[in-house]
N, C-alpha and C. Protein backbone atom coordinates (compact mmCIF):
# COMPACT_ATOMS: atom_id res chain seq x y z
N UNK A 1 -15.98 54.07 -48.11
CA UNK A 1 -14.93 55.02 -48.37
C UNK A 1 -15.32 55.90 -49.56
N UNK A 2 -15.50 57.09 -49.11
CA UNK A 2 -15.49 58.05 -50.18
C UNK A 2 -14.54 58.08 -51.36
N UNK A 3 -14.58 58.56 -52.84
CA UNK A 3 -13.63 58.71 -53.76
C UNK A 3 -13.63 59.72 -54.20
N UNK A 4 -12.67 60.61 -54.84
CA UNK A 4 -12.93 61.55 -54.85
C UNK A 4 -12.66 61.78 -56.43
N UNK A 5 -12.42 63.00 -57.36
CA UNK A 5 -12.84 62.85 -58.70
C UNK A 5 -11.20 63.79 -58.37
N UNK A 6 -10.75 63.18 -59.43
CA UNK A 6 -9.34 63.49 -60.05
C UNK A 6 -9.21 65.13 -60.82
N UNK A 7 -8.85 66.13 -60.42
CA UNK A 7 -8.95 67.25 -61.23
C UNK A 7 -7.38 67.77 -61.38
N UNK A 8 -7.61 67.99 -63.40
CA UNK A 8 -6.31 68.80 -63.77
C UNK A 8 -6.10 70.25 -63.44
N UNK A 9 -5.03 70.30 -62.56
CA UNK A 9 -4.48 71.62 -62.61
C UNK A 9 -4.27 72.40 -63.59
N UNK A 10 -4.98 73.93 -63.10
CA UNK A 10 -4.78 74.86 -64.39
C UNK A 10 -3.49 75.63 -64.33
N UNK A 11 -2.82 75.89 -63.42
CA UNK A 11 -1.62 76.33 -63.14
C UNK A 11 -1.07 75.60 -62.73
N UNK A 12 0.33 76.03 -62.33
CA UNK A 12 1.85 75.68 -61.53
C UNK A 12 2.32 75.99 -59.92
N UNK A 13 0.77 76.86 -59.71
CA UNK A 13 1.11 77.17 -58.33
C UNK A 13 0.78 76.05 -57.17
N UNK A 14 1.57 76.18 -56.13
CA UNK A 14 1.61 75.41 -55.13
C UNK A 14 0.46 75.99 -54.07
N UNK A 15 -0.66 75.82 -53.59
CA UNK A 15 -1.19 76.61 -53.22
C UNK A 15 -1.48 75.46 -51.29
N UNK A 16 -1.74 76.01 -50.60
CA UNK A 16 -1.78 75.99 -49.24
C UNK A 16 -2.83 76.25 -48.48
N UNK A 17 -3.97 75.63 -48.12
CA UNK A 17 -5.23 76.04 -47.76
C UNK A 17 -5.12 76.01 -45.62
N UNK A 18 -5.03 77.16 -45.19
CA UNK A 18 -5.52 77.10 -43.95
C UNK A 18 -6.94 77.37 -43.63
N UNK A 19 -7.91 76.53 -42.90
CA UNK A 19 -9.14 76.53 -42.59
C UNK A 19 -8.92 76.60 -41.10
N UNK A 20 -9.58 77.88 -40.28
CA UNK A 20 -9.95 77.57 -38.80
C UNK A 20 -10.05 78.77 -38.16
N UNK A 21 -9.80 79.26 -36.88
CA UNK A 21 -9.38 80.56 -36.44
C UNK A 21 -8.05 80.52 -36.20
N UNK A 22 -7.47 81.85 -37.01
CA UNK A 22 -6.08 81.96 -36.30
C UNK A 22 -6.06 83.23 -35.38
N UNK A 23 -5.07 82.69 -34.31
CA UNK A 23 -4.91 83.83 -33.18
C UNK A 23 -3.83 83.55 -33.17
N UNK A 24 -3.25 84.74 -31.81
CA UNK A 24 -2.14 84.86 -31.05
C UNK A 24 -2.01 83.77 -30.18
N UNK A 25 -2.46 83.29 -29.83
CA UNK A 25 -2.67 82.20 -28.68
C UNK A 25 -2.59 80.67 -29.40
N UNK A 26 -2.97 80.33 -30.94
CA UNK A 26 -2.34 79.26 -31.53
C UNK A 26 -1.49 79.66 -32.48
N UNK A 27 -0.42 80.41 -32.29
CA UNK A 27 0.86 80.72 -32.92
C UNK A 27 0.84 81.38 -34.35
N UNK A 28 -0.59 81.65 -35.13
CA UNK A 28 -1.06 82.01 -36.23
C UNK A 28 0.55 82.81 -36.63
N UNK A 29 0.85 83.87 -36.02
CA UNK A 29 1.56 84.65 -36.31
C UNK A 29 3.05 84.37 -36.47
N UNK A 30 3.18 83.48 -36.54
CA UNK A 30 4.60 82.30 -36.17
C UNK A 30 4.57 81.44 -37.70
N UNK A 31 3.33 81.41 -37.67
CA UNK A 31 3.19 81.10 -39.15
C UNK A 31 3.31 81.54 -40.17
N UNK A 32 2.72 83.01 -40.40
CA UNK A 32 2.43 83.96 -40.76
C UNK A 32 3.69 84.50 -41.41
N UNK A 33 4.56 84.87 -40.38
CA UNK A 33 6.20 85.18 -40.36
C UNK A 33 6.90 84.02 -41.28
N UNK A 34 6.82 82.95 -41.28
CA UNK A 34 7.33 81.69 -41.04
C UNK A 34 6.91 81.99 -43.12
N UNK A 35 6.02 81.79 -43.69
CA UNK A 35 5.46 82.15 -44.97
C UNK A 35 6.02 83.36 -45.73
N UNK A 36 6.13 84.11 -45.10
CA UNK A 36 6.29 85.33 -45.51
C UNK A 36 7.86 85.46 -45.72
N UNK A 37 8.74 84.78 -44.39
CA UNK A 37 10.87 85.15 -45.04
C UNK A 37 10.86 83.93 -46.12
N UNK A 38 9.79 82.65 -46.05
CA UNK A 38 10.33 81.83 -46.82
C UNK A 38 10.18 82.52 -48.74
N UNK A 39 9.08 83.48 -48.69
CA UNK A 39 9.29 83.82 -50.17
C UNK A 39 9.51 82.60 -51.26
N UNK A 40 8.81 81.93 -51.43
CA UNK A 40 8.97 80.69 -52.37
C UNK A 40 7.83 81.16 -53.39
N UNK A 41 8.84 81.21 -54.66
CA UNK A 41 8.15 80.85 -55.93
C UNK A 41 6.67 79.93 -56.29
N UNK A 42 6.38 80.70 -57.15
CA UNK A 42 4.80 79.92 -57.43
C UNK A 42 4.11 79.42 -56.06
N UNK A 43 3.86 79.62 -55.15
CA UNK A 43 3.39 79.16 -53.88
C UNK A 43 2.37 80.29 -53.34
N UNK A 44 1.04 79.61 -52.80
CA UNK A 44 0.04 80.85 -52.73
C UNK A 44 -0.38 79.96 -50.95
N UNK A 45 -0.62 80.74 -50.21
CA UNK A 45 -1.32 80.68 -48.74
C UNK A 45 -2.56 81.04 -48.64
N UNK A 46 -3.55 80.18 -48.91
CA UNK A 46 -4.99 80.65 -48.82
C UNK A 46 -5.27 80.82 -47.43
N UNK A 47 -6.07 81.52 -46.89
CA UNK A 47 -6.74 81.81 -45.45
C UNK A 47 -8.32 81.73 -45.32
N UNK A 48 -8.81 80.37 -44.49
CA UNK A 48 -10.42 81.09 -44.73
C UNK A 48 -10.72 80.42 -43.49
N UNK A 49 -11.18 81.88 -42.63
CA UNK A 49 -11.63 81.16 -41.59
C UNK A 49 -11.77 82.53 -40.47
N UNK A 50 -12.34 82.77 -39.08
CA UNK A 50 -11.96 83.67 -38.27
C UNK A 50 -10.46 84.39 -38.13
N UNK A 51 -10.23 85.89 -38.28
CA UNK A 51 -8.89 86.26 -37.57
C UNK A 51 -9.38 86.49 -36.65
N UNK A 52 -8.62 86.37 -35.17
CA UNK A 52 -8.87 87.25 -34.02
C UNK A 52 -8.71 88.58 -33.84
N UNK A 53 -9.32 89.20 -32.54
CA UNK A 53 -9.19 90.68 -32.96
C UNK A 53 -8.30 91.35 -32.44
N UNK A 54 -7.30 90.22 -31.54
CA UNK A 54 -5.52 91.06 -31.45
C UNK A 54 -4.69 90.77 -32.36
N UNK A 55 -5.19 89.48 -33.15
CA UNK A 55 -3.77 89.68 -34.07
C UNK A 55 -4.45 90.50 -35.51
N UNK A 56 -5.75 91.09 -35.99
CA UNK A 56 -6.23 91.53 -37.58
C UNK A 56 -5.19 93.05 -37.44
N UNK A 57 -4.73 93.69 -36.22
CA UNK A 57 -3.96 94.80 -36.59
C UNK A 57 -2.54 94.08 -37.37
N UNK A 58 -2.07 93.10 -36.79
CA UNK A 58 -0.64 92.45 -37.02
C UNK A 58 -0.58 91.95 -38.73
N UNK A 59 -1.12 91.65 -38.91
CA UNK A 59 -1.34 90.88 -40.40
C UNK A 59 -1.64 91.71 -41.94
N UNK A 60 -1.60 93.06 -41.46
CA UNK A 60 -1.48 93.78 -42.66
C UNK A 60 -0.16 93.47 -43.67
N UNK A 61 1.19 93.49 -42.75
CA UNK A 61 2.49 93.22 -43.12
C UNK A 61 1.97 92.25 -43.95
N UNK A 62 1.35 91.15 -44.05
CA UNK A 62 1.69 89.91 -44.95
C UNK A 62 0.37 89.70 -45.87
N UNK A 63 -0.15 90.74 -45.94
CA UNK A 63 -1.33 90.71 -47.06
C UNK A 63 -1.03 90.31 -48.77
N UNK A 64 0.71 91.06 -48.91
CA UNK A 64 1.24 90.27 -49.92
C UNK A 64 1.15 89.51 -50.31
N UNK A 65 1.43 88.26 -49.83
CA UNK A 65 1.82 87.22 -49.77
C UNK A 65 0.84 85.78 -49.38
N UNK A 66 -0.02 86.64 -48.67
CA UNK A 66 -0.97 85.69 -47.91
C UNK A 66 -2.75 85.97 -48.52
N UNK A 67 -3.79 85.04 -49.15
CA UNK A 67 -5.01 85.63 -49.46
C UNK A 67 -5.84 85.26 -48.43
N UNK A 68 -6.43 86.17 -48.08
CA UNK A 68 -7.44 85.65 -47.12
C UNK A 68 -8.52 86.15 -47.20
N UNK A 69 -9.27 84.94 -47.11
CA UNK A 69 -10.74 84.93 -47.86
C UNK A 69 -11.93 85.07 -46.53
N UNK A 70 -11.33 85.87 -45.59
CA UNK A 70 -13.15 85.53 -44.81
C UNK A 70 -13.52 84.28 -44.01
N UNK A 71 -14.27 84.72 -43.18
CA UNK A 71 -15.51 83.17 -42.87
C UNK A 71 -15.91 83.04 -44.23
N UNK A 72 -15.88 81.69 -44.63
CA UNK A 72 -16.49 81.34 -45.64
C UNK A 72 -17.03 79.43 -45.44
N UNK A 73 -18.20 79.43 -46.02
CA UNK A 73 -18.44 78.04 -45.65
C UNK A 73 -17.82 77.16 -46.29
N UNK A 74 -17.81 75.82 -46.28
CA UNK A 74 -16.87 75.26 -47.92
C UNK A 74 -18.20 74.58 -48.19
């Protein structure tokens, strides 16, 4: 069993990591929506992973709110 090393938070934010492709076809945008009316304090939505190329027109609306970082490897 792996262990992993204990790290102090430098902030207060609540932050939210999605890793994968999001599309129209696994509800990405349901999500998306779903993040965006909830408007919650200190709370950040990371994104890293493929958008598809029917929903990258849809997702401007929530650039606010939402960071999204790319294919990126971890």
């Amino acid at each position: 069993m792996k262990t992993f090393k204990k790290h102090k938070k430098k902030d207060d934010v609540f932050r939210v990591l999605y890793a994968g492709t999001m599309s129209i076809r696994k509800g990405s945008l349901y999500l998306l929506e779903a993040i965006y009316k909830l408007n919650l304090p200190n709370f950040e939505f990371v994104f890293n992973g493929h958008i598809s190329s029917e929903l990258k027109p849809l997702i401007a609306k929530y650039e606010s709110k939402i960071k999204f970082l790319g294919s990126r490897p971890f």
